[in-house]
C-alpha atoms as a PDB file:
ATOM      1  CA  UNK A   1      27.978  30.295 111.196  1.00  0.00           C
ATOM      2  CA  UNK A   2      30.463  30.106 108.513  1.00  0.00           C
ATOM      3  CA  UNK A   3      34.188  30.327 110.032  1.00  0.00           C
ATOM      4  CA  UNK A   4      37.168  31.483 107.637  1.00  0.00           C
ATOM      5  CA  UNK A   5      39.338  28.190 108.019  1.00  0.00           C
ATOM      6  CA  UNK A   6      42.389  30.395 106.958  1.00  0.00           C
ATOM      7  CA  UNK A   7      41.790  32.585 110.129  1.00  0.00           C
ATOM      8  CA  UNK A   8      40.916  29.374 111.881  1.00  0.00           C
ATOM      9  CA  UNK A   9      44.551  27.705 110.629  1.00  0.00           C
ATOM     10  CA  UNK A  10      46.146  31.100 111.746  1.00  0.00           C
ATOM     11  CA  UNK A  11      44.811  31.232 115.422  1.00  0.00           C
ATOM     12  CA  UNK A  12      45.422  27.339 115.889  1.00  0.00           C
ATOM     13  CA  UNK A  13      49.099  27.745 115.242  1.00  0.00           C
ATOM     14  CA  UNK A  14      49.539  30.856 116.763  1.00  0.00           C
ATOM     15  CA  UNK A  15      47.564  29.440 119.829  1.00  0.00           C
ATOM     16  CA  UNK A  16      50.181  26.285 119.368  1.00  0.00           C
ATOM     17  CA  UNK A  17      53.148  27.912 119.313  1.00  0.00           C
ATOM     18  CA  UNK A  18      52.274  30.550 122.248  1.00  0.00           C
ATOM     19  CA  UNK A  19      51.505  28.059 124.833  1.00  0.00           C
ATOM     20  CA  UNK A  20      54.637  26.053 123.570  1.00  0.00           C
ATOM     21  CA  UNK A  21      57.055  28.549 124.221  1.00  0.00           C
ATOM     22  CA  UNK A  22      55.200  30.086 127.581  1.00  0.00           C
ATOM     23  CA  UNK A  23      55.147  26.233 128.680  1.00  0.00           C
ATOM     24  CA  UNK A  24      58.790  25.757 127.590  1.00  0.00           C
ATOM     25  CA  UNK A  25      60.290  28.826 128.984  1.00  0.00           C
ATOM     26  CA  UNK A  26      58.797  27.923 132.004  1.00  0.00           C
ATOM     27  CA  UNK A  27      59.674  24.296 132.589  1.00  0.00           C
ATOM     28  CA  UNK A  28      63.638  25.889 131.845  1.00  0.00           C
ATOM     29  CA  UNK A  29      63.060  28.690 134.190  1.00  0.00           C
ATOM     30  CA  UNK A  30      61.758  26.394 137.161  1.00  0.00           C
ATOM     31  CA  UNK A  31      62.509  22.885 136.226  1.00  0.00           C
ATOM     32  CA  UNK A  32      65.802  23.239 133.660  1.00  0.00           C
ATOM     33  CA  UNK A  33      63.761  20.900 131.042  1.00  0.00           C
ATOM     34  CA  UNK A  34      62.747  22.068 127.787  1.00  0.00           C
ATOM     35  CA  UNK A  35      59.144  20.965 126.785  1.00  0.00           C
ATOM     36  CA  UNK A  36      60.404  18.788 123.975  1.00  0.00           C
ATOM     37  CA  UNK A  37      62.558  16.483 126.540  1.00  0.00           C
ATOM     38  CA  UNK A  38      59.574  16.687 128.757  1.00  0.00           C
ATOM     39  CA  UNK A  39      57.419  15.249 125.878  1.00  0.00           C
ATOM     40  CA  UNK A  40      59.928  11.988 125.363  1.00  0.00           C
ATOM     41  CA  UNK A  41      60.256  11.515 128.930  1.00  0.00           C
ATOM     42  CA  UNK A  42      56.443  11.182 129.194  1.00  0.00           C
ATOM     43  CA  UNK A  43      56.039   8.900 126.762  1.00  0.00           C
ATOM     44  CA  UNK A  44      58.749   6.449 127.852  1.00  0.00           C
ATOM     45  CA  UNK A  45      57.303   7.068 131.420  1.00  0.00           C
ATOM     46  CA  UNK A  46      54.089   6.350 129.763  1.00  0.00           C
ATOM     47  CA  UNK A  47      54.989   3.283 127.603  1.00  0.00           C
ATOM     48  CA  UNK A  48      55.906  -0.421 128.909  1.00  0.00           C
ATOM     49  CA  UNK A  49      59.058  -1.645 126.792  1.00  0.00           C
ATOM     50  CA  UNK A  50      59.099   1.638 124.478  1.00  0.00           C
ATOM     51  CA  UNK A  51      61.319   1.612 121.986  1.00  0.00           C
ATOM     52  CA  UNK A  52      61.986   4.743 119.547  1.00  0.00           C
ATOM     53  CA  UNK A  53      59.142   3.646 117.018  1.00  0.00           C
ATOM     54  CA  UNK A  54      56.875   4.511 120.215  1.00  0.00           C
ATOM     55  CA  UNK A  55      58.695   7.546 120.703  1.00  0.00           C
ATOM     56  CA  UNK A  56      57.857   8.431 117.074  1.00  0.00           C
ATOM     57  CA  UNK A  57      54.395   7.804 116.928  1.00  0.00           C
ATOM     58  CA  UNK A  58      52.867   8.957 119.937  1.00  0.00           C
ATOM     59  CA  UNK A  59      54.869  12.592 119.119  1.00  0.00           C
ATOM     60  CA  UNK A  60      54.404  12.587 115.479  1.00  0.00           C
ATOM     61  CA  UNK A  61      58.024  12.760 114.320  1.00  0.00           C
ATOM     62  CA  UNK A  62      60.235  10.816 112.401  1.00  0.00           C
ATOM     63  CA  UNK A  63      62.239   7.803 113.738  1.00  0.00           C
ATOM     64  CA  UNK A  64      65.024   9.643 113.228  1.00  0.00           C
ATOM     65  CA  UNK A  65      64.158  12.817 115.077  1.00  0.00           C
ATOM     66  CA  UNK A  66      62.651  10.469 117.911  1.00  0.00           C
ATOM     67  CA  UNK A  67      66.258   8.354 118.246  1.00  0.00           C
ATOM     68  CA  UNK A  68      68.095  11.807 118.621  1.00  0.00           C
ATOM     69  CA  UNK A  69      65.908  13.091 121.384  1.00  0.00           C
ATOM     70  CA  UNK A  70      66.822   9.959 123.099  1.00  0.00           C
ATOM     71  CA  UNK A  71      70.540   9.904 122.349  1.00  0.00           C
ATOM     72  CA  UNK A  72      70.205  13.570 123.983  1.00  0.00           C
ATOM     73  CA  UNK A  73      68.742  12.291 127.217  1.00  0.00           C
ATOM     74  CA  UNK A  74      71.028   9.179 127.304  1.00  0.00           C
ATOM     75  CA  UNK A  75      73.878  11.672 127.226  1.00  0.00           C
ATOM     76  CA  UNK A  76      72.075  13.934 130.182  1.00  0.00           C
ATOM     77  CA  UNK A  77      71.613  10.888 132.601  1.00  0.00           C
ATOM     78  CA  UNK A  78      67.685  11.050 131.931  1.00  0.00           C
ATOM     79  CA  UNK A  79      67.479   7.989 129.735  1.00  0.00           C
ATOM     80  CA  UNK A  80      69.255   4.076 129.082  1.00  0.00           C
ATOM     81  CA  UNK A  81      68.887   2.067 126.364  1.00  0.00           C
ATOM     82  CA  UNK A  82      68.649  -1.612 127.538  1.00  0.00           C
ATOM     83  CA  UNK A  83      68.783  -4.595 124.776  1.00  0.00           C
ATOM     84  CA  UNK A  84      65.458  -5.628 123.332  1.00  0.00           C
ATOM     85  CA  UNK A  85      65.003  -8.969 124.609  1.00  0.00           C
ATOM     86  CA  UNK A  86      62.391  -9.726 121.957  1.00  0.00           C
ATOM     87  CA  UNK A  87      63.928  -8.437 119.281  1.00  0.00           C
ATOM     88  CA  UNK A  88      67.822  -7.940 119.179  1.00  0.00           C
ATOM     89  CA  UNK A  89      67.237  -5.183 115.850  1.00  0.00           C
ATOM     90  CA  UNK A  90      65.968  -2.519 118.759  1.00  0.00           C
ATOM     91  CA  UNK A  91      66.238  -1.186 122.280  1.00  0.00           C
ATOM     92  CA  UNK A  92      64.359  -0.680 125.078  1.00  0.00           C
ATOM     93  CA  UNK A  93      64.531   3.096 125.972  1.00  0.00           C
ATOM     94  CA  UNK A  94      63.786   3.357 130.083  1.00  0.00           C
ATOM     95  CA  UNK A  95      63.858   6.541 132.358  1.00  0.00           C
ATOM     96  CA  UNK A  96      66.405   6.608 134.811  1.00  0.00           C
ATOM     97  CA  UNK A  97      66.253   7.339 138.355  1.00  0.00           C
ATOM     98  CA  UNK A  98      67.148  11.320 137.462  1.00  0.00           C
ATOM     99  CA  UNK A  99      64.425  10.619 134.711  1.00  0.00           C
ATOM    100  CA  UNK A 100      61.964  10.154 137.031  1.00  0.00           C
ATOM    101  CA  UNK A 101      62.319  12.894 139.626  1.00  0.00           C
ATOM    102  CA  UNK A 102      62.299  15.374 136.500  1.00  0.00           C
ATOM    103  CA  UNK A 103      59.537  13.841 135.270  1.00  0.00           C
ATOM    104  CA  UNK A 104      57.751  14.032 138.743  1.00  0.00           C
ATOM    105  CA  UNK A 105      58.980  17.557 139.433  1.00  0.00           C
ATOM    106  CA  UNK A 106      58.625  18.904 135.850  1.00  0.00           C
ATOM    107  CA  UNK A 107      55.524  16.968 135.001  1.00  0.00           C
ATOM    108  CA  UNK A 108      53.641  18.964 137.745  1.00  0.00           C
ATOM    109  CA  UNK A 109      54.724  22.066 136.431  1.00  0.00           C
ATOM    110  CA  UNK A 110      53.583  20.836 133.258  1.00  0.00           C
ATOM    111  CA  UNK A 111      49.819  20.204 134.437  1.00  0.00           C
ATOM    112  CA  UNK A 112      50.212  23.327 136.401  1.00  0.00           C
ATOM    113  CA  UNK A 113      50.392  25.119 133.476  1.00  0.00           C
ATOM    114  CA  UNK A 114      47.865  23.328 131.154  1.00  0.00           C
ATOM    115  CA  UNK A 115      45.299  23.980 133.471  1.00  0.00           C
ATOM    116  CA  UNK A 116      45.876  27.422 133.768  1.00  0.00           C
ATOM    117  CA  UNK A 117      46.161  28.229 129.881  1.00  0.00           C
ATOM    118  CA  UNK A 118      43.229  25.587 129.066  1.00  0.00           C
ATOM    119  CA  UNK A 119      41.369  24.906 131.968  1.00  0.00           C
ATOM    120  CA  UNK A 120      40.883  28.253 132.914  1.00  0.00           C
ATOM    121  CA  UNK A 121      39.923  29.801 130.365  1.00  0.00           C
ATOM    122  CA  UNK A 122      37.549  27.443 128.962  1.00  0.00           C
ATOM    123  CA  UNK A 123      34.640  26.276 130.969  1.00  0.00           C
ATOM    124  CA  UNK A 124      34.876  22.265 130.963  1.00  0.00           C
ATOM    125  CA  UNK A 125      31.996  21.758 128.192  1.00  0.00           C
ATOM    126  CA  UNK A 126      34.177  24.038 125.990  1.00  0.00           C
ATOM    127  CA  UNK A 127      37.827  22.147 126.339  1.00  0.00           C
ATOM    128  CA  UNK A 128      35.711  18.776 126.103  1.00  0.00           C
ATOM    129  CA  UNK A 129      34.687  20.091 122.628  1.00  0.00           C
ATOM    130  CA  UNK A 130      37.718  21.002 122.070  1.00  0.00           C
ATOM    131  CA  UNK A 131      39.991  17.730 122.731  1.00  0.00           C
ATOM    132  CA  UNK A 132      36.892  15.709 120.706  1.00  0.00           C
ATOM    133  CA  UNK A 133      37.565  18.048 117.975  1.00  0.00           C
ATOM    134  CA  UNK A 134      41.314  17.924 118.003  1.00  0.00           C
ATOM    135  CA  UNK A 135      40.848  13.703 118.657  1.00  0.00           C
ATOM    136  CA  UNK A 136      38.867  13.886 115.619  1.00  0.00           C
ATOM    137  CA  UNK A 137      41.413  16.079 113.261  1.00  0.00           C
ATOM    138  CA  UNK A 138      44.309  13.939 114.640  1.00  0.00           C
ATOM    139  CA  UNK A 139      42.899  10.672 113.497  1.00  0.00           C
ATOM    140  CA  UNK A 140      41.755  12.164 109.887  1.00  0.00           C
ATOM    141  CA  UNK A 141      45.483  12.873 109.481  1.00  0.00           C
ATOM    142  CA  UNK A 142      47.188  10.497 107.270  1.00  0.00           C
ATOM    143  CA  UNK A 143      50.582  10.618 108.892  1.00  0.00           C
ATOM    144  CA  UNK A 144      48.882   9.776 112.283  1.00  0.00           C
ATOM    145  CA  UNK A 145      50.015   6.046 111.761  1.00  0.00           C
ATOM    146  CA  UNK A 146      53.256   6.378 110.226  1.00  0.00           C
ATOM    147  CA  UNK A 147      55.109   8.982 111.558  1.00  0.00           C
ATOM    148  CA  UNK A 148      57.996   7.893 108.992  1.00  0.00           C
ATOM    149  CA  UNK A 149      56.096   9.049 105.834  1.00  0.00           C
ATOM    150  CA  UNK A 150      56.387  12.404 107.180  1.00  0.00           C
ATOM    151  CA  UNK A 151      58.216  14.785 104.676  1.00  0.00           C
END
């Protein structure tokens, strides 16, 4: 079968940007978190010693974009930045302890959600082909590992 990959391109962002904002208006509604904070807060939840070049990669942004997300949660009491002790150039970004209840609260929302606009809609064979295909175009991207050479 021969797909149109413009038609393909159209229904992956579409797709994309749907489940963002259902997700998003959601976690506001119930958990008053937009995704996007969510997103950091995982990751520094997720990553020992993260720093903002962590922040940057494993979301795909720019360093810049990455240390503004932080300095918003530093200024809503989510996240500190503690000295690096290996390396006095950065920080360590850390969750604090109202961090971690919204993570815990809004992070089940999260995968509340997830499985009810992927899981159950797609029998488990399909959304394994699916995240081994999107695994697959992720890595082929050249930006993957350097978030910075973005434009």
């Amino acid at each position: 079968m021969e797909w149109d990959l413009r038609q393909v391109f159209d229904d992956l962002i579409r797709f994309e940007t749907d489940l963002w904002n259902e997700i998003d208006a959601r976690l506001r509604r119930d958990a008053e978190v937009p995704l996007g904070n969510l997103n950091v807060i995982l990751v520094v939840e997720g990553t020992e010693n993260c720093r903002v070049n962590d922040i940057a990669a494993a979301l795909s942004i720019t360093i810049g974009g990455a240390s503004q997300a932080v300095d918003r949660l530093v200024k809503a009491g989510l996240c500190e930045r503690r000295p690096n002790p290996g390396d006095r150039r950065s920080s360590i970004v850390a969750l604090t302890e109202q961090g971690r209840e919204v993570s815990a609260f809004a992070g089940e929302i999260f995968d509340q959600e997830l499985a009810a606009r992927l899981s159950g809609p797609l029998a488990a064979e399909q959304l394994g082909q699916l995240a081994t295909a999107l695994t697959a175009l992720r890595a082929a991207t050249p930006h993957r590992t350097d978030p910075a050479a973005r434009p």
